[in-house]
Protein backbone atom coordinates (compact mmCIF):
# COMPACT_ATOMS: atom_id res chain seq x y z
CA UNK A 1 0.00 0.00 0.00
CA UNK A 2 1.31 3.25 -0.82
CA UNK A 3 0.21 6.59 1.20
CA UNK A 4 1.83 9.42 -0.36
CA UNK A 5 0.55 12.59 2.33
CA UNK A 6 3.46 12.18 4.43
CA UNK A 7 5.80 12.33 1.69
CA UNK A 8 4.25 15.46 0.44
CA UNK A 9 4.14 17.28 3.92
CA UNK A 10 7.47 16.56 4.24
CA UNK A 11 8.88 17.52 0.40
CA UNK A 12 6.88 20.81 0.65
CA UNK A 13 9.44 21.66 3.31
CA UNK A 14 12.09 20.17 2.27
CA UNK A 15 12.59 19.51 -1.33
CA UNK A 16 15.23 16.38 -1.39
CA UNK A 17 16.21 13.08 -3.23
CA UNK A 18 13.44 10.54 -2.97
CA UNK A 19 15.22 7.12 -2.42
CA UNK A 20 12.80 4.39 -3.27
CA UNK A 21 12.70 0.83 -0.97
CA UNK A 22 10.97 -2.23 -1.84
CA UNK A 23 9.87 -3.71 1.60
CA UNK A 24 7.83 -7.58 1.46
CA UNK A 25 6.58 -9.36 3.87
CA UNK A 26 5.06 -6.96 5.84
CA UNK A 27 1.86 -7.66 4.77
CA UNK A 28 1.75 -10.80 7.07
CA UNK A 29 1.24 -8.26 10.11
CA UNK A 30 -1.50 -6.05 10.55
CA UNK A 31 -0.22 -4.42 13.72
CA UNK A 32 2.97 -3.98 16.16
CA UNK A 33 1.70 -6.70 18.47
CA UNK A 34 1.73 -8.91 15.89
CA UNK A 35 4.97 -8.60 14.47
CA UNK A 36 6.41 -8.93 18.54
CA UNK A 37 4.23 -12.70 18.60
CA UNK A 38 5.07 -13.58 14.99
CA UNK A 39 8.55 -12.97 14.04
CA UNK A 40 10.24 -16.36 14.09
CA UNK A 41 10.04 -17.26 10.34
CA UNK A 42 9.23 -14.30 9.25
CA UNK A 43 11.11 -13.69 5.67
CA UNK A 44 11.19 -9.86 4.89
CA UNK A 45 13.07 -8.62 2.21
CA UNK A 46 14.53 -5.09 1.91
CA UNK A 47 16.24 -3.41 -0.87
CA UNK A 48 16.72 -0.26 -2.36
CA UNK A 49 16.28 0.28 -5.85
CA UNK A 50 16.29 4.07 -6.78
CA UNK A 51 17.07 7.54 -6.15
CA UNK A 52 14.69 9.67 -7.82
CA UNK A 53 15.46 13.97 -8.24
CA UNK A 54 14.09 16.00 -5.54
CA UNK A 55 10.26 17.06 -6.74
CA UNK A 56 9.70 21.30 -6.87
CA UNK A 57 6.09 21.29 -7.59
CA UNK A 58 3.08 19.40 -7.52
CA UNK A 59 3.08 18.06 -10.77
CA UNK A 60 6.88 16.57 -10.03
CA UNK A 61 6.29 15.20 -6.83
CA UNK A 62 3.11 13.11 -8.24
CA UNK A 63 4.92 11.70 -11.28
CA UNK A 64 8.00 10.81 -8.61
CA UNK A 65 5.65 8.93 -6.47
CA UNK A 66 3.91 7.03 -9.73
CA UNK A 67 7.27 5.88 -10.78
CA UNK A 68 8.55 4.89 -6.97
CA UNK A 69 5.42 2.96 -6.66
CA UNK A 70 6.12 1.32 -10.53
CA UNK A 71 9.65 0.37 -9.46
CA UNK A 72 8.96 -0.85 -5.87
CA UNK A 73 5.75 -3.00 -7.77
CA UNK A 74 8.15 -4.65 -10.22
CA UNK A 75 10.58 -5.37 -7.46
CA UNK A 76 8.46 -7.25 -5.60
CA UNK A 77 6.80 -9.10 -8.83
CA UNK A 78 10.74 -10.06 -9.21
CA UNK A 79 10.77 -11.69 -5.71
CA UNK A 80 7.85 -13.19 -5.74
CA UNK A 81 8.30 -14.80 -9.01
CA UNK A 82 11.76 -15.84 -8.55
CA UNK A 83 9.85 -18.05 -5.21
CA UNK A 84 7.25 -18.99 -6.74
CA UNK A 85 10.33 -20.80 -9.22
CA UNK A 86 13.02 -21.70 -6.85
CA UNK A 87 15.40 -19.83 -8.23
CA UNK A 88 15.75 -17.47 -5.08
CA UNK A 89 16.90 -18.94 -1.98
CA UNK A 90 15.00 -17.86 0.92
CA UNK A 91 15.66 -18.86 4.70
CA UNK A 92 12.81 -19.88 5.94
CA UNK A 93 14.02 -18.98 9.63
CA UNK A 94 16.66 -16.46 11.56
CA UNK A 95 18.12 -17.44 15.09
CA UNK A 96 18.05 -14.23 16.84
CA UNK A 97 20.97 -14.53 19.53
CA UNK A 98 19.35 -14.07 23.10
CA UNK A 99 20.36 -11.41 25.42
């Protein structure tokens, strides 16, 4: 899901570099308590995959976020295919040292 207002609050004061992340997995978890109960096997995958000119106007800002929100879409289409495959390794499981 992508929710563009912050981004626009923020670019409005300060016009910079938009770098663009793909994040999946996340969508397993609805909220914070969740993710605390849940974690072991969770698989998230991170990456970023852009750095897009900072936006002066309107118009620049709302092309900026189509085309972040096209690349992060593709990304993850890329992951998920490659799974769906078995061409991409994926631990199913992190040990998490205990302190």
């Amino acid at each position: 899901t992508f929710r563009s207002g912050a981004i626009r609050m923020l670019n409005n004061e300060y016009p910079l570099p938009i770098m663009v992340i793909a994040v999946d997995g996340g969508y397993t978890f609805g909220k914070l308590r969740q993710v605390i109960r849940h974690m072991r096997g969770a698989v998230y995958r991170i990456r970023i995959i852009g750095v897009l000119p900072p936006a002066h106007s309107r118009d620049e800002l709302s092309g900026a976020l189509k085309t972040a929100e096209e690349m992060v879409r593709k990304q993850v289409a890329i992951w998920r295919s490659n799974e769906s495959s078995g061409t991409e390794h994926i631990p199913r499981s992190l040990q998490l040292p205990r302190t």
